[in-house]
Protein backbone atom coordinates (compact mmCIF):
# COMPACT_ATOMS: atom_id res chain seq x y z
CA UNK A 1 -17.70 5.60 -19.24
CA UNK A 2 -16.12 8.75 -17.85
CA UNK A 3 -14.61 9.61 -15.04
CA UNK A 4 -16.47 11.84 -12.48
CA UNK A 5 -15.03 15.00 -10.71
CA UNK A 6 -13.64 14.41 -7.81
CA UNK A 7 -15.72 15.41 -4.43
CA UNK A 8 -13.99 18.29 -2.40
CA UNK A 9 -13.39 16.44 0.79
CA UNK A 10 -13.66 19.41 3.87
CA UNK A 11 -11.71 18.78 6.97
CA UNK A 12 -14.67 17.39 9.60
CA UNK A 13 -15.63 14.73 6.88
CA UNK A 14 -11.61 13.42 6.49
CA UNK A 15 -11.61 13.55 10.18
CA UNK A 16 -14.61 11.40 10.63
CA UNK A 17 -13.03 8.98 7.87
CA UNK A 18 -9.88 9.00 10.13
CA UNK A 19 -11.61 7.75 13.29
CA UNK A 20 -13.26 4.85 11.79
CA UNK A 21 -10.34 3.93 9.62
CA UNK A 22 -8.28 4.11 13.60
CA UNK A 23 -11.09 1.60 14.91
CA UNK A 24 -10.61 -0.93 12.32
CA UNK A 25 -6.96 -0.61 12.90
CA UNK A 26 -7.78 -1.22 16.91
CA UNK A 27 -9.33 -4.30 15.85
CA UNK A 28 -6.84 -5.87 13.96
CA UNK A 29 -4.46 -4.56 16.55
CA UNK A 30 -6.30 -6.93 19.15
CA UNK A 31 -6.66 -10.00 16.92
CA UNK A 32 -2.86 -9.40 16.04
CA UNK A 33 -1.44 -9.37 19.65
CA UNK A 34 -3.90 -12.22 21.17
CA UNK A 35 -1.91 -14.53 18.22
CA UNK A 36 1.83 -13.34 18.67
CA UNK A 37 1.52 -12.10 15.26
CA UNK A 38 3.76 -9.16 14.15
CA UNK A 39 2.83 -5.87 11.85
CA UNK A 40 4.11 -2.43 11.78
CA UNK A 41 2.60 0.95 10.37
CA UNK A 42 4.03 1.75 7.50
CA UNK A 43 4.21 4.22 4.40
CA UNK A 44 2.30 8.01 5.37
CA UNK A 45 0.70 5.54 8.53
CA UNK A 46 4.57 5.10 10.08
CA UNK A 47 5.53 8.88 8.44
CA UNK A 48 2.32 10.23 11.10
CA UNK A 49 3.43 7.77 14.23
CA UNK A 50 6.46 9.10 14.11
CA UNK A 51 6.34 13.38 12.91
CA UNK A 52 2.38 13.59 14.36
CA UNK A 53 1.41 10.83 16.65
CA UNK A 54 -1.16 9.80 15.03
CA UNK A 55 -2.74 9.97 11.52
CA UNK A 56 -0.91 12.50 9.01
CA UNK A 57 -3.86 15.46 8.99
CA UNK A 58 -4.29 15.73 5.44
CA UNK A 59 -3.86 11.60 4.84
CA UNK A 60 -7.06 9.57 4.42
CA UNK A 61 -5.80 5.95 5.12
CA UNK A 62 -3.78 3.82 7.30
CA UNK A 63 -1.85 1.29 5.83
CA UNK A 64 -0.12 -1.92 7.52
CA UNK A 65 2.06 -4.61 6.27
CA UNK A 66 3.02 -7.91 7.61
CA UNK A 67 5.41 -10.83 6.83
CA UNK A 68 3.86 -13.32 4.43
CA UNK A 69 3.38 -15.50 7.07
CA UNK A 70 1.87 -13.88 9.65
CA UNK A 71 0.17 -12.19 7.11
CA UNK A 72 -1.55 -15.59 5.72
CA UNK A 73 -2.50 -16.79 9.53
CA UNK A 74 -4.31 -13.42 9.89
CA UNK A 75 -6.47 -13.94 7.53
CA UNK A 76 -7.01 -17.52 8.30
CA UNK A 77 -7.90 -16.19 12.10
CA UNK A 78 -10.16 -13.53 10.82
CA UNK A 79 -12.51 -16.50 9.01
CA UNK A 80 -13.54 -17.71 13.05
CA UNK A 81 -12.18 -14.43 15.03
CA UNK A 82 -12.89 -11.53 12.96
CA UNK A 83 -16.43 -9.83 13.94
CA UNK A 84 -18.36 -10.43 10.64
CA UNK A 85 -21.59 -8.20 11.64
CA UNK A 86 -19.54 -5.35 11.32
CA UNK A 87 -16.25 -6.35 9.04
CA UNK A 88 -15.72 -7.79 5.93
CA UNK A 89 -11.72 -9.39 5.29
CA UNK A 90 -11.63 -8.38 2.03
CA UNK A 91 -9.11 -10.15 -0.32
CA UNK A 92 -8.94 -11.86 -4.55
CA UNK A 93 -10.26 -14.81 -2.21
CA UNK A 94 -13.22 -13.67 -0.37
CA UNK A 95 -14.43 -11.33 -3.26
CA UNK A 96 -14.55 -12.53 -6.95
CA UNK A 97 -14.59 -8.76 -8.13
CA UNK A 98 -11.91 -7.57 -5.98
CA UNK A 99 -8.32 -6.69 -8.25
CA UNK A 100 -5.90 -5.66 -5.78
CA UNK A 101 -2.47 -8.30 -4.63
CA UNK A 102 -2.84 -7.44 -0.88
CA UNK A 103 -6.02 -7.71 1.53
CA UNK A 104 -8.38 -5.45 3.22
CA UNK A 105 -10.62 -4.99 6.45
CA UNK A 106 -13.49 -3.50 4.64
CA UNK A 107 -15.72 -1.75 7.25
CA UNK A 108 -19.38 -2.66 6.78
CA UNK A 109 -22.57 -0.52 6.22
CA UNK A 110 -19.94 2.38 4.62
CA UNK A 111 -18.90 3.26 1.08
CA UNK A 112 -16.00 5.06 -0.02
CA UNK A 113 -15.10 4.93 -3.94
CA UNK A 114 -12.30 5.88 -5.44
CA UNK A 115 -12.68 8.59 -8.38
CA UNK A 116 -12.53 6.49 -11.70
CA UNK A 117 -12.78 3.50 -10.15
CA UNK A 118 -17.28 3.58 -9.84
CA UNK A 119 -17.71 0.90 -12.43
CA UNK A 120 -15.68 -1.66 -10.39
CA UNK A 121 -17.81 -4.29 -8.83
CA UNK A 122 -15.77 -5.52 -5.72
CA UNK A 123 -17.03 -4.34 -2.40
CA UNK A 124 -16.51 -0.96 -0.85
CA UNK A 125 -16.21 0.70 2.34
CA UNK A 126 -14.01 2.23 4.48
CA UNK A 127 -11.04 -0.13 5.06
CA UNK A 128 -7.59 -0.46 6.50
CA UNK A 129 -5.25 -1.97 4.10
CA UNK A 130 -2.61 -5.16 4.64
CA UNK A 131 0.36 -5.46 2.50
CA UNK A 132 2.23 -8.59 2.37
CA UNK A 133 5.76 -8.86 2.37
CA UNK A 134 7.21 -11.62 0.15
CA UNK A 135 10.96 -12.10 -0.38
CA UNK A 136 13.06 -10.89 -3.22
CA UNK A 137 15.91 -12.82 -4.80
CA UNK A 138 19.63 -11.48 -3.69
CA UNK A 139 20.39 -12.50 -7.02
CA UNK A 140 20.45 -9.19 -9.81
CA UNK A 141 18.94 -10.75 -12.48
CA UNK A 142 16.17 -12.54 -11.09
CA UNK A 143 15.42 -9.55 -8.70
CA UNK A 144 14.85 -7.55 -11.80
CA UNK A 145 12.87 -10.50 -13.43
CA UNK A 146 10.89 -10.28 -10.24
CA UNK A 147 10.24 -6.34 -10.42
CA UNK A 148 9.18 -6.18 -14.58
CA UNK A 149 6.78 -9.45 -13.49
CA UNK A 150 5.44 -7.73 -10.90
CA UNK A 151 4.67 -4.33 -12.63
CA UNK A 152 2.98 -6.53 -15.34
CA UNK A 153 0.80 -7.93 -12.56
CA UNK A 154 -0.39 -4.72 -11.21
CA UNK A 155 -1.24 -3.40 -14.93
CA UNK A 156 -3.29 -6.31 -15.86
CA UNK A 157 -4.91 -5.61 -12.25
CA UNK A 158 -5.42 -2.27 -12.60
CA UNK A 159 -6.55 -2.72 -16.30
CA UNK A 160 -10.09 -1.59 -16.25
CA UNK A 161 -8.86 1.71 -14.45
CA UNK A 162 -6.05 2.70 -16.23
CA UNK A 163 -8.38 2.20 -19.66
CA UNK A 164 -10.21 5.25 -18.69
CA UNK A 165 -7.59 6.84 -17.02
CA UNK A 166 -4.90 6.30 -19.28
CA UNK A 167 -4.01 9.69 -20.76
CA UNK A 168 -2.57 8.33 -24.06
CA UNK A 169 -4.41 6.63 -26.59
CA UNK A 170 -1.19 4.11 -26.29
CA UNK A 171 -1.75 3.43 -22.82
CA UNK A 172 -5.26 2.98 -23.16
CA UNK A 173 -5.01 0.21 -25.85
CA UNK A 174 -2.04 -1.56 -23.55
CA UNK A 175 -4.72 -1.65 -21.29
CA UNK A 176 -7.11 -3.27 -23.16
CA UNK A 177 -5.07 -5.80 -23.78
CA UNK A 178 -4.31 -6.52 -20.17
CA UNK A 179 -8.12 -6.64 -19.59
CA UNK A 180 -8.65 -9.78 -21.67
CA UNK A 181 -6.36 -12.10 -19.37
CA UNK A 182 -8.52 -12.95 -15.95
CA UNK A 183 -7.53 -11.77 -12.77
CA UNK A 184 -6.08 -14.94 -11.62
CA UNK A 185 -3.88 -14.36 -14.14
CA UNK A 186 -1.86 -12.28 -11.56
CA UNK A 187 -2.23 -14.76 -9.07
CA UNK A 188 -0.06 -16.93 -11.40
CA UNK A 189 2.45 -14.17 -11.82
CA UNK A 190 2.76 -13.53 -8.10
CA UNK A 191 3.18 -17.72 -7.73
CA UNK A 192 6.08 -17.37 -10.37
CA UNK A 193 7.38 -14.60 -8.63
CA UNK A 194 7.62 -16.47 -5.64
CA UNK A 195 9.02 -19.28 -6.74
CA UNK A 196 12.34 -17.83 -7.98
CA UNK A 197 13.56 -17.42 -4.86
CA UNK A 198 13.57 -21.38 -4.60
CA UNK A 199 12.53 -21.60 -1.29
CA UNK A 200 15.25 -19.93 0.36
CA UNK A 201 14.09 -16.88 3.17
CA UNK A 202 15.71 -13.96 1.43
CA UNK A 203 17.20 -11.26 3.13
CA UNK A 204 15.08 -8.26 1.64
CA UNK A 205 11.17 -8.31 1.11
CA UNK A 206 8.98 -6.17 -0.65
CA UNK A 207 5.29 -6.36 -1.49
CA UNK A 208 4.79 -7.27 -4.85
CA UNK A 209 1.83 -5.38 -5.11
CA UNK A 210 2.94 -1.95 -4.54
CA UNK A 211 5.43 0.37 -6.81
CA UNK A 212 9.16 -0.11 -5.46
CA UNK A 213 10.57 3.25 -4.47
CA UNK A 214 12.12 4.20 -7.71
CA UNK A 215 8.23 4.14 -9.11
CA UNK A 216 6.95 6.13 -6.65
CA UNK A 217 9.88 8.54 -6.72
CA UNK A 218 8.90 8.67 -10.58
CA UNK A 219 5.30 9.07 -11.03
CA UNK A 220 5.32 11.63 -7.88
CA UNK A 221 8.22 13.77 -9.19
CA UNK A 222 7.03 14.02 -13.13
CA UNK A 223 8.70 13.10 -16.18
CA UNK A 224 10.95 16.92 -15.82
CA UNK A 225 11.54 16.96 -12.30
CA UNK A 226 12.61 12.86 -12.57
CA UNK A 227 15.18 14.00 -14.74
CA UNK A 228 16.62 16.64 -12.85
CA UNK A 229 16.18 14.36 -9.49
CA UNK A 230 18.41 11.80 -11.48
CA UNK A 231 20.36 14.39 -12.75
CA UNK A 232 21.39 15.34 -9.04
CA UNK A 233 22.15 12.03 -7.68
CA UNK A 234 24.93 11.44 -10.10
CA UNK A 235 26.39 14.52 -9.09
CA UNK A 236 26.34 12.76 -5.15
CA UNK A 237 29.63 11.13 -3.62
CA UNK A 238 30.02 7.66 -4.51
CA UNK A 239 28.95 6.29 -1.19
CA UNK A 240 25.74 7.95 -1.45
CA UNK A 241 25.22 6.57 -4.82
CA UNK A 242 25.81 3.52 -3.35
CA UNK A 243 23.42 4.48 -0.63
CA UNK A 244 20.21 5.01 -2.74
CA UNK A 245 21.14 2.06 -4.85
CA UNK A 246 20.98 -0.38 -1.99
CA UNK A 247 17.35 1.38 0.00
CA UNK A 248 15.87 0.61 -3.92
CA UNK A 249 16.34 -2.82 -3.68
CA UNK A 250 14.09 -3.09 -1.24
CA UNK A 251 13.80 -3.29 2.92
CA UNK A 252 15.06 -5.99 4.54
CA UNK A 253 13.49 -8.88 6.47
CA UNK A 254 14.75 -8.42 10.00
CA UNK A 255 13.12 -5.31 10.28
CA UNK A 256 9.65 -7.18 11.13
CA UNK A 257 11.61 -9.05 13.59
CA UNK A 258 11.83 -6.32 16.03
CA UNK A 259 8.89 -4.15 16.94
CA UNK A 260 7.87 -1.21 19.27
CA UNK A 261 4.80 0.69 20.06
CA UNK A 262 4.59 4.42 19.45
CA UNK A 263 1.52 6.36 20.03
CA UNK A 264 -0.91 6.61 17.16
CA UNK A 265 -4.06 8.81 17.69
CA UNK A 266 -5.44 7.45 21.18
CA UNK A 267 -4.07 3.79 20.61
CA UNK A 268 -0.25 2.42 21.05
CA UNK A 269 0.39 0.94 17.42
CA UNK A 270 3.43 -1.54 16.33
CA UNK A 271 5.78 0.20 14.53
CA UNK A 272 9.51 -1.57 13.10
CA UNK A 273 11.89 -0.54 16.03
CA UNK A 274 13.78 0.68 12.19
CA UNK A 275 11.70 3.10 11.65
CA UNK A 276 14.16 5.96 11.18
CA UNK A 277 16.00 4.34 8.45
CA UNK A 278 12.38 3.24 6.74
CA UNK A 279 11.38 6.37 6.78
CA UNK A 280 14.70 7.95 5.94
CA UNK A 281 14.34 5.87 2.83
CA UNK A 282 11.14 6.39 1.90
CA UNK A 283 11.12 10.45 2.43
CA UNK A 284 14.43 11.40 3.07
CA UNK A 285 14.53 13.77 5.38
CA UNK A 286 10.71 13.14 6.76
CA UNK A 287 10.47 15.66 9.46
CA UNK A 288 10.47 18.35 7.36
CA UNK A 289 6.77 19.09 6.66
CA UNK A 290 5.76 19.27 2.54
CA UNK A 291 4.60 22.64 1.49
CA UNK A 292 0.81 23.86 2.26
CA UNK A 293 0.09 22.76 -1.34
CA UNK A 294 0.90 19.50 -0.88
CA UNK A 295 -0.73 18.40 2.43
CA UNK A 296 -3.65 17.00 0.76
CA UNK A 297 -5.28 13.68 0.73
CA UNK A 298 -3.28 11.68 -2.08
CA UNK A 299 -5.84 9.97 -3.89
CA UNK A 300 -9.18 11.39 -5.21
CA UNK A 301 -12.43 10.10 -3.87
CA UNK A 302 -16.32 10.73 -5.41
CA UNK A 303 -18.39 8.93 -3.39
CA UNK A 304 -18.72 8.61 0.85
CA UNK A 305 -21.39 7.08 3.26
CA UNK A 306 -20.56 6.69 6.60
CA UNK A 307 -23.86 4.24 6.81
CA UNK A 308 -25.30 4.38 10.63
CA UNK A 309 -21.69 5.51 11.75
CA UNK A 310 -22.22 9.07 12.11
């Protein structure tokens, strides 16, 4: 199967996307606050709080992420609380196609597919993604256990993508491979993953299904520009080093502990009262605005339908 061309996506149509992505976040900002139940913006969704007060122009999603555990009772209050006529809580539970770690508040009557991804057969929509945040081990060696089992989960997950997207006939065949195993496969992985921390509430989380920074920074930057980025950080002090050693590792826990609400489009959303050193991780220095070039949506789409919405 190939991959189809991407759709040119022209400003009034990413705006309307936009405002019905902001009222399924509403929503799951109500359920959220009647239940005590902590989240906070985060990735480009923190990033446009913070530099635009609101959603980043050029972005196309907001993202949220949550403790495991008030991540879990969500979920489990969206089976009796969570308007069903109009949402869908979308998650490897709920849908038997769906191949993606964290869950989603798929809005109904709308579709919205990702380019190279129109053979999958989990539902679609607009949607406002959860990520869970799961502990990592403050021990080295089974942090790093943690991190290769998690990339291997989010291959075998993204397996019957990356087979057509794979540019190398290598890749490809990996792929393959990683297609045979079922997707509860990476439930498994995720349950191993869990359990080396032996019960104990670490002190840094991370969600297992997302790239760590050092990922991003790589597959964003390029295999040349990678080099020269880790070329430059040797070159830093050794504090600094030190520095983007430890923000690697992962964020810590006590960062969901605290909360505040910063205005996001016409809405007050809950944001990590450490916002500035999130985002100081994530983007260095974030209030510098990327070059026209870049401020584009970061993921192609081929297919929308806003359904009755518009």
């Amino acid at each position: 199967m190939e991959v189809k061309e991407p759709l040119e996506v022209d400003s009034e149509t990413l705006r309307k996307m936009q405002l019905l992505e902001l009222g399924i976040l509403k929503d799951i900002d109500h359920i959220c606050r009647k239940h005590g139940l902590r989240y906070t913006l985060c990735g480009g969704s923190m990033l446009g709080a913070v530099r635009h007060g609101g959603i980043i122009p050029w972005d196309d999603d907001i993202d949220i992420t949550m403790l495991r555990k008030d991540y879990d009772r969500f979920f489990e209050i969206c089976k009796t609380e969570l308007d069903t006529d109009k949402y869908f809580a979308q998650t490897m539970d709920t849908d038997p196609n769906y191949r993606l770690i964290y869950g989603r508040i798929l809005l109904k009557g709308t579709k919205f597919v990702r380019a190279g991804q129109e053979h999958m057969k989990a539902r679609n929509g607009l949607f406002v993604d959860i990520f869970p945040r799961d502990g990592i081990s403050d021990i080295f060696f089974i942090m790093q256990l943690q991190s290769i089992l998690a990339k291997l989960m989010r291959k075998m997950l993204y397996s019957p993508v990356g087979v057509l997207k794979s540019k190398s006939i290598c890749g490809r065949w990996g792929f393959r491979i990683l297609m045979r195993f079922p997707r509860t496969s990476a439930l498994r992985i995720l349950k191993i993953i869990s359990f080396l921390n032996f019960g104990r509430e670490t002190k840094r989380v991370a969600c297992w299904g997302l790239m760590g920074n050092y990922e991003r920074r790589k597959l964003e930057l390029g295999k040349k520009a990678y080099k020269e980025y880790k070329k430059k950080i040797r070159s830093l002090p050794f504090q600094e080093k030190k520095k983007r050693k430890e923000r690697d590792k992962g964020i810590y826990r006590e960062w969901f502990y605290r909360t505040e609400d910063l205005p996001f489009e016409d809405m007050k959303a809950m944001v990590t009262s450490a916002w500035d050193t999130w985002l100081t991780w994530s983007y260095d220095d974030y209030m510098t605005l990327p070059p026209v070039e870049k401020r584009k949506m970061h993921q192609t789409v081929s297919y929308i339908d806003f359904g009755g919405y518009v």
